[in-house]
N, C-alpha and C. Protein backbone atom coordinates (compact mmCIF):
# COMPACT_ATOMS: atom_id res chain seq x y z
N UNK A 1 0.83 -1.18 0.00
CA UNK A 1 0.00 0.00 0.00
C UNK A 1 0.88 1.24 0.00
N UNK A 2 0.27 2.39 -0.59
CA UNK A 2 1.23 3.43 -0.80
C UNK A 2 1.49 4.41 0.53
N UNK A 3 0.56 4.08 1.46
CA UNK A 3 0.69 5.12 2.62
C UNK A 3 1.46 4.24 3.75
N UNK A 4 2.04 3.17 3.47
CA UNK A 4 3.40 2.32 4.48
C UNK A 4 1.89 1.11 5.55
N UNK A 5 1.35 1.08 5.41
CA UNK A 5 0.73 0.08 5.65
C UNK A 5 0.83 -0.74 5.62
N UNK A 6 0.70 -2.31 6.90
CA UNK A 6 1.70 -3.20 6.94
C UNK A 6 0.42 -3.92 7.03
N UNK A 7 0.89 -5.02 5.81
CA UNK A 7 0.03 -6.35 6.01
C UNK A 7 1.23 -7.30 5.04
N UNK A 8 0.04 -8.61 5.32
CA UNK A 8 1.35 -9.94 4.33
C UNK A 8 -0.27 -10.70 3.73
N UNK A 9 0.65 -10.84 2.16
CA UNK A 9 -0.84 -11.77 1.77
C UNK A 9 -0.01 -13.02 1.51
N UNK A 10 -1.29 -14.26 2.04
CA UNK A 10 -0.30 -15.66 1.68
C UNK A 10 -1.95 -16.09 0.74
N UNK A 11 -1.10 -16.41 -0.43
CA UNK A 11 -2.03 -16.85 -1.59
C UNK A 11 -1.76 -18.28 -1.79
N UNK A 12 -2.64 -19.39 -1.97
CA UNK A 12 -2.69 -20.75 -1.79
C UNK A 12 -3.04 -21.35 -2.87
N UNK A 13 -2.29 -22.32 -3.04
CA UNK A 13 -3.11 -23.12 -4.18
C UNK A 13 -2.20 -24.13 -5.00
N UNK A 14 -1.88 -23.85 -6.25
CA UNK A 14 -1.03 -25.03 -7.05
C UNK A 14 0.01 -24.66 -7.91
N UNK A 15 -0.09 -23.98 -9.20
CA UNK A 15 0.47 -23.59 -10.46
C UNK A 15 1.39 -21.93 -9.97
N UNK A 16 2.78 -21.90 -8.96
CA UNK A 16 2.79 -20.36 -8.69
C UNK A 16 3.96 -19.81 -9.27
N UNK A 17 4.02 -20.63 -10.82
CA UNK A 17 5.74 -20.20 -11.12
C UNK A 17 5.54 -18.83 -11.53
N UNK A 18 4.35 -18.37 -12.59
CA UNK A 18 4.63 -17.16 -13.00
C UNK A 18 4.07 -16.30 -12.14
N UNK A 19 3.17 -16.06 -10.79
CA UNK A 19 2.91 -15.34 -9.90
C UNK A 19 4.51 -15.38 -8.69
N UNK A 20 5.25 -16.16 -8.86
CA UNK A 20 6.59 -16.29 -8.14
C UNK A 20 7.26 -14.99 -8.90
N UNK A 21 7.02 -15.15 -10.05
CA UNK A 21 8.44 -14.44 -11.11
C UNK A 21 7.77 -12.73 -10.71
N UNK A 22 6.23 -12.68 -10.80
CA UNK A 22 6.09 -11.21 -10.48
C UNK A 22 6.43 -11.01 -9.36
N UNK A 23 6.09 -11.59 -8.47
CA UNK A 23 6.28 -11.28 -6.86
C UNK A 23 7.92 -10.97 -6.82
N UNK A 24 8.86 -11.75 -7.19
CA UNK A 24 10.51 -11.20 -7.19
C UNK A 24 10.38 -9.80 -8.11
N UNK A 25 9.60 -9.92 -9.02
CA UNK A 25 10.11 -8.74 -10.33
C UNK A 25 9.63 -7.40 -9.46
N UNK A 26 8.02 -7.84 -8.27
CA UNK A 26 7.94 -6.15 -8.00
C UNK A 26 8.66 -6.22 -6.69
N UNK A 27 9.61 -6.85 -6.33
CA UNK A 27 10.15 -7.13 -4.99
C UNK A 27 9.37 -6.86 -3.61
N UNK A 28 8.51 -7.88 -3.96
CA UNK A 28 7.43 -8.04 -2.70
C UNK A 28 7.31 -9.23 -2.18
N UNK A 29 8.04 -10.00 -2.01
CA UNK A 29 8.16 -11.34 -1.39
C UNK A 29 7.94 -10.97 0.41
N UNK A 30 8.62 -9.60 0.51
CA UNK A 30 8.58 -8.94 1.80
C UNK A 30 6.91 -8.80 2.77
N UNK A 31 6.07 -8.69 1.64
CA UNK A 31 4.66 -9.06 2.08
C UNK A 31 3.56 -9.82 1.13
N UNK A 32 4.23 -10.88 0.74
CA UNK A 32 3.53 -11.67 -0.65
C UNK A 32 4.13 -13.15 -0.53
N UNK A 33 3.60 -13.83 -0.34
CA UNK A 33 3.95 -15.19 0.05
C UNK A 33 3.36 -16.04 -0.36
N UNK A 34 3.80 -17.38 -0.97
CA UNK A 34 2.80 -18.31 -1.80
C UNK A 34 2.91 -19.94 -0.63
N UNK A 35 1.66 -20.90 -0.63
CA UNK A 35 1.57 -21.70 0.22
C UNK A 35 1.20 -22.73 -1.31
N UNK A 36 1.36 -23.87 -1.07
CA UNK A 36 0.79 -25.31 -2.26
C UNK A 36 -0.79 -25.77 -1.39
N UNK A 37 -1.28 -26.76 -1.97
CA UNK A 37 -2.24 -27.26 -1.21
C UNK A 37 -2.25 -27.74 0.13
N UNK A 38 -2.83 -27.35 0.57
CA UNK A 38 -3.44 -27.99 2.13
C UNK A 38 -4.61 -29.01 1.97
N UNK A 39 -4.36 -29.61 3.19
CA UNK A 39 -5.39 -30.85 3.77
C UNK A 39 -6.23 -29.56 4.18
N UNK A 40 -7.57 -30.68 4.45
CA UNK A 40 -9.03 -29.31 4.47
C UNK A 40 -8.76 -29.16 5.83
N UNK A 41 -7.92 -30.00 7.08
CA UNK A 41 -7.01 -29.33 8.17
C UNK A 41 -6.60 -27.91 8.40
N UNK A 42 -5.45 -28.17 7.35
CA UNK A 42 -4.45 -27.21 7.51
C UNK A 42 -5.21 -25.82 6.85
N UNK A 43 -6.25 -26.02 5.55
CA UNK A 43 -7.13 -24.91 5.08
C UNK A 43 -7.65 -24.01 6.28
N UNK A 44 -8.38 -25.13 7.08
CA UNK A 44 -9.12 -24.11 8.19
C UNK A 44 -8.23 -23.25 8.95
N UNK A 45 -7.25 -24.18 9.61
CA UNK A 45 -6.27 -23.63 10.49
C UNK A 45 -5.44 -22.51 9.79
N UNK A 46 -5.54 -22.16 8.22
CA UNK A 46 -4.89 -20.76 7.54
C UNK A 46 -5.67 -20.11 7.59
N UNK A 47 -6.86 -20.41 7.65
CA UNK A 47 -7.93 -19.27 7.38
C UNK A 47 -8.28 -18.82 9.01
N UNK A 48 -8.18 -19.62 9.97
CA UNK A 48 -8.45 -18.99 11.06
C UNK A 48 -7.33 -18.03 12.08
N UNK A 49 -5.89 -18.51 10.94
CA UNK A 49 -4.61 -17.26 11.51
C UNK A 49 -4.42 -16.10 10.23
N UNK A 50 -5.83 -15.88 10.03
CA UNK A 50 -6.49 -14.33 8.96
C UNK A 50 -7.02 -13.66 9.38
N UNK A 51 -7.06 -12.46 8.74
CA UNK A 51 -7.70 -11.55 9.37
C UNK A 51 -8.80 -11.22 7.83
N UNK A 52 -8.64 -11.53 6.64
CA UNK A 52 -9.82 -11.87 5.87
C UNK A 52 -9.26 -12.89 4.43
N UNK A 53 -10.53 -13.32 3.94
CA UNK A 53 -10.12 -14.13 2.81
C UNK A 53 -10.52 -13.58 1.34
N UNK A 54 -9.62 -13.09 0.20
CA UNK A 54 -10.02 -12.03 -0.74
C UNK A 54 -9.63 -13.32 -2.12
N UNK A 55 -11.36 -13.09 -2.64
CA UNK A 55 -11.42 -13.94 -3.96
C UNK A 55 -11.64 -12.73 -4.69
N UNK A 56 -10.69 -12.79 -5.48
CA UNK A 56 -10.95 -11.69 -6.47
C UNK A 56 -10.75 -12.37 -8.27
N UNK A 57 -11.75 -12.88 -8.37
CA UNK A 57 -11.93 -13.74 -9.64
C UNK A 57 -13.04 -13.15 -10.40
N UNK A 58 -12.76 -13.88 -11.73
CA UNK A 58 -14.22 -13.28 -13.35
C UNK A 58 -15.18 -14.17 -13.03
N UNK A 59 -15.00 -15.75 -12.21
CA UNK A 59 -16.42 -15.98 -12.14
C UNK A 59 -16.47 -16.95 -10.76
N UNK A 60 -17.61 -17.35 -10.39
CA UNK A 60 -17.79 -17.73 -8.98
C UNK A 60 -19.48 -18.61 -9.47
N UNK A 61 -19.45 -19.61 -9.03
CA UNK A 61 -20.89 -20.22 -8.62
C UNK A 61 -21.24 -19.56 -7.52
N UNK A 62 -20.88 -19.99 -6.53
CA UNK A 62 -21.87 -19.58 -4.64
C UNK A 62 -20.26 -19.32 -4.25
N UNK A 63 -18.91 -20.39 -4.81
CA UNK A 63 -17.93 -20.05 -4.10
C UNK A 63 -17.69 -20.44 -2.61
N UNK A 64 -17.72 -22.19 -2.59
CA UNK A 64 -17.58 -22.51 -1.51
C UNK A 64 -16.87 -21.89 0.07
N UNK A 65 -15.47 -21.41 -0.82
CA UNK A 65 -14.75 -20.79 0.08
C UNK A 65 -14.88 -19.65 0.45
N UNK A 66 -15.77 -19.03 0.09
CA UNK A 66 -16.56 -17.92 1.14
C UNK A 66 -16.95 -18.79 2.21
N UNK A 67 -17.68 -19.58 2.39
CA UNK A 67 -18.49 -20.36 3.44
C UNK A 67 -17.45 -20.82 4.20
N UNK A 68 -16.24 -21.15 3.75
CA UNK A 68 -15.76 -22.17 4.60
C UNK A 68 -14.78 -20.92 5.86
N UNK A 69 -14.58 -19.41 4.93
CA UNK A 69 -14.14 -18.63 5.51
C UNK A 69 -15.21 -17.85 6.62
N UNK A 70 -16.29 -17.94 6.16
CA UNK A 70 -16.87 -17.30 7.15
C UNK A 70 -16.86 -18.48 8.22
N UNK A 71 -17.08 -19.71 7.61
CA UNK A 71 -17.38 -20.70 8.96
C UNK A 71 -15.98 -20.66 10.14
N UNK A 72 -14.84 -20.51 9.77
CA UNK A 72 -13.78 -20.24 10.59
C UNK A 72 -13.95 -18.75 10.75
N UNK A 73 -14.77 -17.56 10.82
CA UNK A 73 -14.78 -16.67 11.68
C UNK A 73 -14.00 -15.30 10.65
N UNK A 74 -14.01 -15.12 9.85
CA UNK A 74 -13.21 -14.46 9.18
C UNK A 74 -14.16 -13.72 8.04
N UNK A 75 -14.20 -12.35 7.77
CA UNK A 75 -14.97 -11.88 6.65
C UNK A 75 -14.28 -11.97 5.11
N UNK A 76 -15.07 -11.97 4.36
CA UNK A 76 -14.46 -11.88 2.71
C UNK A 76 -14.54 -10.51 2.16
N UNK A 77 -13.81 -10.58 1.13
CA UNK A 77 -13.46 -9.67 0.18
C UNK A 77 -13.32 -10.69 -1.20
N UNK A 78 -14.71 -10.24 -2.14
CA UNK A 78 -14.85 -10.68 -3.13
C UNK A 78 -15.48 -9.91 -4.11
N UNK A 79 -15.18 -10.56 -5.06
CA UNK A 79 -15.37 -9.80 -6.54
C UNK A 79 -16.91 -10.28 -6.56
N UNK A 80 -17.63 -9.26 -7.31
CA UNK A 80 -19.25 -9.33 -7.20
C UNK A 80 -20.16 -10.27 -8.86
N UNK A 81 -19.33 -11.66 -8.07
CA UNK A 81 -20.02 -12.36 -9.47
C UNK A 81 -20.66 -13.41 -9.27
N UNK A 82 -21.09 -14.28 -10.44
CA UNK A 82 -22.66 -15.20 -10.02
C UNK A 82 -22.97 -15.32 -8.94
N UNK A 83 -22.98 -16.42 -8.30
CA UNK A 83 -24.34 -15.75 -6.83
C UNK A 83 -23.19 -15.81 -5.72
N UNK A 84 -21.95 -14.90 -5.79
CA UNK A 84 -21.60 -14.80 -4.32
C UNK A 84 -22.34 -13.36 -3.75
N UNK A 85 -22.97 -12.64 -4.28
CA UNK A 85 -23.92 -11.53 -3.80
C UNK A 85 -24.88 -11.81 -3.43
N UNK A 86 -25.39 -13.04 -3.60
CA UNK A 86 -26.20 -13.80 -2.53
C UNK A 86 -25.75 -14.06 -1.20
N UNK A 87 -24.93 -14.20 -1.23
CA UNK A 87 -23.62 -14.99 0.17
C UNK A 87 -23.57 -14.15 1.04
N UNK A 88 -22.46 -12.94 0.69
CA UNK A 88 -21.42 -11.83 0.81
C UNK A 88 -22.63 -10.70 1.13
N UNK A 89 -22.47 -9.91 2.53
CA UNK A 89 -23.41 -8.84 2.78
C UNK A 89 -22.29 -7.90 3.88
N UNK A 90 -22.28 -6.70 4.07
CA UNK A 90 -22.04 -5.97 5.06
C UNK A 90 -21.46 -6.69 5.98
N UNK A 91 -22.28 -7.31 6.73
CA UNK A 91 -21.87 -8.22 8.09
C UNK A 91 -20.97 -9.10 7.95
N UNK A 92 -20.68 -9.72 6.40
CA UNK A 92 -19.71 -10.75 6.13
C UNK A 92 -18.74 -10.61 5.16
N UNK A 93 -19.03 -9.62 4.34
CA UNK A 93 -17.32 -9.30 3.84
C UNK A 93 -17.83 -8.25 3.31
N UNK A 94 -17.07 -7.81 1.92
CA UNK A 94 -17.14 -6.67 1.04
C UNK A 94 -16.83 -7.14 -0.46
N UNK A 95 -17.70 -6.69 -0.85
CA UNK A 95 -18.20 -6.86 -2.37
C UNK A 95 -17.30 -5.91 -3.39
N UNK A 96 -16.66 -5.79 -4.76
CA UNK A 96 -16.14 -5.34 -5.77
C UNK A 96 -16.27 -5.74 -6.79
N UNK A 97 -16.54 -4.57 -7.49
CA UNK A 97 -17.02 -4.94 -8.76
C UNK A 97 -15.32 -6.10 -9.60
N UNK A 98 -16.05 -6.81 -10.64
CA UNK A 98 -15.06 -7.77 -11.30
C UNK A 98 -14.15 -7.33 -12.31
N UNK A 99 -12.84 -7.31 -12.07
CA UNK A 99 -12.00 -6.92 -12.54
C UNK A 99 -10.94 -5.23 -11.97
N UNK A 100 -11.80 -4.89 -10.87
CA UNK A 100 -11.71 -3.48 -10.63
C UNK A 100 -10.46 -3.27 -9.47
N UNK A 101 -9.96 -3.03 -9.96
CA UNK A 101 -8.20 -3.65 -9.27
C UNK A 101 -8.17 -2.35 -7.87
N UNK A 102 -8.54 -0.82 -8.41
CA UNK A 102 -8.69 0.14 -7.80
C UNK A 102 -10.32 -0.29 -6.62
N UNK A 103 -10.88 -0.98 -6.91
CA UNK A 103 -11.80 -0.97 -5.75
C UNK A 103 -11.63 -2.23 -4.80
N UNK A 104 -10.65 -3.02 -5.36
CA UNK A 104 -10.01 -4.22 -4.14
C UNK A 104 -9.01 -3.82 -3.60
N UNK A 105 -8.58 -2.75 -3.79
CA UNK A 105 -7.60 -2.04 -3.31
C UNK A 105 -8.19 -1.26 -1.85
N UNK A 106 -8.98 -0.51 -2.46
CA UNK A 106 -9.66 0.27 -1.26
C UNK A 106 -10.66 -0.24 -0.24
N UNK A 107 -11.39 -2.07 -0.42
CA UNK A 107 -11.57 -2.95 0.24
C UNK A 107 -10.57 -3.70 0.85
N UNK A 108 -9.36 -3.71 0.16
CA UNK A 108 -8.16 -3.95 1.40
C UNK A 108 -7.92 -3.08 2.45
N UNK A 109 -7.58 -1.74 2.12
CA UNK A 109 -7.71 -0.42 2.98
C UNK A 109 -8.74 -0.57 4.23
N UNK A 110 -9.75 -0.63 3.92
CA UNK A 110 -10.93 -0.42 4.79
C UNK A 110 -10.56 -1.78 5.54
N UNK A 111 -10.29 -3.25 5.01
CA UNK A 111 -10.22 -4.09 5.90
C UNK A 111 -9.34 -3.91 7.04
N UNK A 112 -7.93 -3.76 6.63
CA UNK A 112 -7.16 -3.16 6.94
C UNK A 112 -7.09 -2.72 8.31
N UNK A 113 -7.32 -1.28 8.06
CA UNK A 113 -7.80 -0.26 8.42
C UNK A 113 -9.09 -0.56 9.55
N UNK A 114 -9.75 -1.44 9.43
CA UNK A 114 -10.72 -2.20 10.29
C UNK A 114 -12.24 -0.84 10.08
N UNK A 115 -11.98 -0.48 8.84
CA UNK A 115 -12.88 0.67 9.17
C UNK A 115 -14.92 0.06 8.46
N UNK A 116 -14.38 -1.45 9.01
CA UNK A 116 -16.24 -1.97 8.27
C UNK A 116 -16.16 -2.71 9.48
N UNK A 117 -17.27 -2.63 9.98
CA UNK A 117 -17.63 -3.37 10.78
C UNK A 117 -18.67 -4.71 10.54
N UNK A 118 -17.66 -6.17 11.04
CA UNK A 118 -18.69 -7.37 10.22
C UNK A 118 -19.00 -7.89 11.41
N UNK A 119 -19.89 -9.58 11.39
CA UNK A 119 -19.77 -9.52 12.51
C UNK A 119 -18.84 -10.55 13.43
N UNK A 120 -18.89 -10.70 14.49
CA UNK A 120 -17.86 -11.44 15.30
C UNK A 120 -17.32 -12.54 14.89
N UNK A 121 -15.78 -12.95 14.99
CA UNK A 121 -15.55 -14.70 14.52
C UNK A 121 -16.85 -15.44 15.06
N UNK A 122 -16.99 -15.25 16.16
CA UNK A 122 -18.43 -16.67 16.41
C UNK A 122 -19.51 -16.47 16.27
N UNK A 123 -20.39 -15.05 15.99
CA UNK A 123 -21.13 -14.91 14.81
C UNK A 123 -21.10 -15.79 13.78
N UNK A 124 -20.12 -15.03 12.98
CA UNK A 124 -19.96 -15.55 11.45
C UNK A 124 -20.02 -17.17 11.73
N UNK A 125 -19.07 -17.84 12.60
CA UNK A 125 -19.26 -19.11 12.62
C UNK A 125 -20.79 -19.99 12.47
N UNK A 126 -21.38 -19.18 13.78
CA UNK A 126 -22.62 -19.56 14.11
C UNK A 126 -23.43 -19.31 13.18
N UNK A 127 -23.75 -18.78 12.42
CA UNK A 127 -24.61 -18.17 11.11
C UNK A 127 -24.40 -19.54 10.02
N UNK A 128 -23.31 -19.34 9.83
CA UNK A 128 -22.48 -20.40 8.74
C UNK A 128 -23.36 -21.98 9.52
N UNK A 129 -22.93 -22.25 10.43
CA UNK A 129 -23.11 -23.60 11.20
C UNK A 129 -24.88 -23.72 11.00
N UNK A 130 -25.49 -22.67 11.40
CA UNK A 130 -27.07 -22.63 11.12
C UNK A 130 -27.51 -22.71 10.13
N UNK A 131 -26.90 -22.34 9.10
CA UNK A 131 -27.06 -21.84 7.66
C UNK A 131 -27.22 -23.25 7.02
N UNK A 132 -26.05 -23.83 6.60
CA UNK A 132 -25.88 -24.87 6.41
C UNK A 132 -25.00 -25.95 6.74
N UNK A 133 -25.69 -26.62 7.91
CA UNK A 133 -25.74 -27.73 8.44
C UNK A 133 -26.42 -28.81 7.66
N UNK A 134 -25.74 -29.96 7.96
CA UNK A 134 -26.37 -30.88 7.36
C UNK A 134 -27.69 -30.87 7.24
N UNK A 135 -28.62 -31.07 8.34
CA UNK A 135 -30.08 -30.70 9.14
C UNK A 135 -30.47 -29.30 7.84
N UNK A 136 -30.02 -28.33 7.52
CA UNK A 136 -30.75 -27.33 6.94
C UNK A 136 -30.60 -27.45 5.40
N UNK A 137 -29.77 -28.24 4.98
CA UNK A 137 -29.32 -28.95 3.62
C UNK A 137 -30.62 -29.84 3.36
N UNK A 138 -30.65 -30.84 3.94
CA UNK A 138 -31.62 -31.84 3.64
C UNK A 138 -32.82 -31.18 3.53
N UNK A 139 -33.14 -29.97 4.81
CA UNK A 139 -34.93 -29.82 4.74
C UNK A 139 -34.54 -28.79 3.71
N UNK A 140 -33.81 -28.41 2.87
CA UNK A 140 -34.31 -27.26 1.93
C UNK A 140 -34.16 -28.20 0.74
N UNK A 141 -33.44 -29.47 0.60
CA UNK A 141 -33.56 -30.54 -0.47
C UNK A 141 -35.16 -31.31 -0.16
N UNK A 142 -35.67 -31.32 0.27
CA UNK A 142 -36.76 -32.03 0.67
C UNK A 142 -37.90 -30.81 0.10
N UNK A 143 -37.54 -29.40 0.53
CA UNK A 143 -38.94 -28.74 0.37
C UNK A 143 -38.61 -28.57 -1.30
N UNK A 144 -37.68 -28.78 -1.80
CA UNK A 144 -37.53 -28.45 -3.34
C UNK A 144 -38.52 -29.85 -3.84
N UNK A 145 -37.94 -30.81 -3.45
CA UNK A 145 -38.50 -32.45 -4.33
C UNK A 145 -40.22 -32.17 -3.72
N UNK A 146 -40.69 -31.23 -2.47
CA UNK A 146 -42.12 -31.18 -2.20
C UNK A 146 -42.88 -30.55 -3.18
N UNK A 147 -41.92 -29.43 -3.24
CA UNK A 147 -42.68 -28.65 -4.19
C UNK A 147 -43.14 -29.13 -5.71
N UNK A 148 -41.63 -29.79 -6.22
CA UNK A 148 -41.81 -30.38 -7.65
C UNK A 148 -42.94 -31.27 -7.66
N UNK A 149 -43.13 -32.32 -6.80
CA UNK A 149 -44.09 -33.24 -6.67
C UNK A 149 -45.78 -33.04 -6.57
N UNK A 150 -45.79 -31.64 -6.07
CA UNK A 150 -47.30 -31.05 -6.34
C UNK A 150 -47.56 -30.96 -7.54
């Protein structure tokens, strides 16, 4: 960030040779760090030593890993595409438009900055856990096959 603002992003996943080569080229290894896959273990346990989880992608179904971030207590920062604007509200992360590099920027800031208020790790947990639980999966699969069947 340009005003000396201290954070570290650790980005996860598989394929990081040419996100390696930028990260040396803008010499930011200093707060830019790459992790390989995790066991769905070690996933939770990264997401619960966060302070948020930022999908900033062109497309999204529901985007499991919103859920799994709010379920460990943590708000998102995501790009505003297929139905994670269903998901994603005030209380649970912050929304940007797709592709808009200048407005995930200033949703980092504000996270940051702590200047949004979401709500508590055990909130968010508890919401998530109510939400969908096994128990609330089935009866909303059940009232779908009720309905069709009328």
């Amino acid at each position: 960030f340009d005003a000396g603002y201290k954070f570290h992003l650790e980005i996860g996943g598989s394929d990081f040779k040419h996100l390696e080569k930028q990260i040396t080229a803008l010499s930011a290894s200093d707060y830019i760090s790459t992790f390989g896959l995790l066991p769905l273990s070690g996933v939770a346990e990264k997401m619960q030593q966060s302070h948020a989880l930022i999908l900033f992608s062109e497309n999204e179904t529901q985007g499991c890993v919103l859920v799994e971030a709010n379920a460990c207590g943590i708000p998102v920062i995501s790009s505003k595409v297929g139905g994670v604007p269903e998901f994603v509200n005030e209380n649970t992360g912050v929304l940007v438009e797709k592709n808009n590099v200048e407005e995930l920027y200033l949703a980092m800031k504000k996270v940051l900055l702590q200047k949004v208020n979401f709500e508590s790790p055990e909130i968010l947990h508890q919401q998530i856990k109510e939400k969908y639980s096994p128990k609330k999966i089935a009866e909303a699969f059940s009232d779908v096959y009720e309905f069709i069947l009328k």
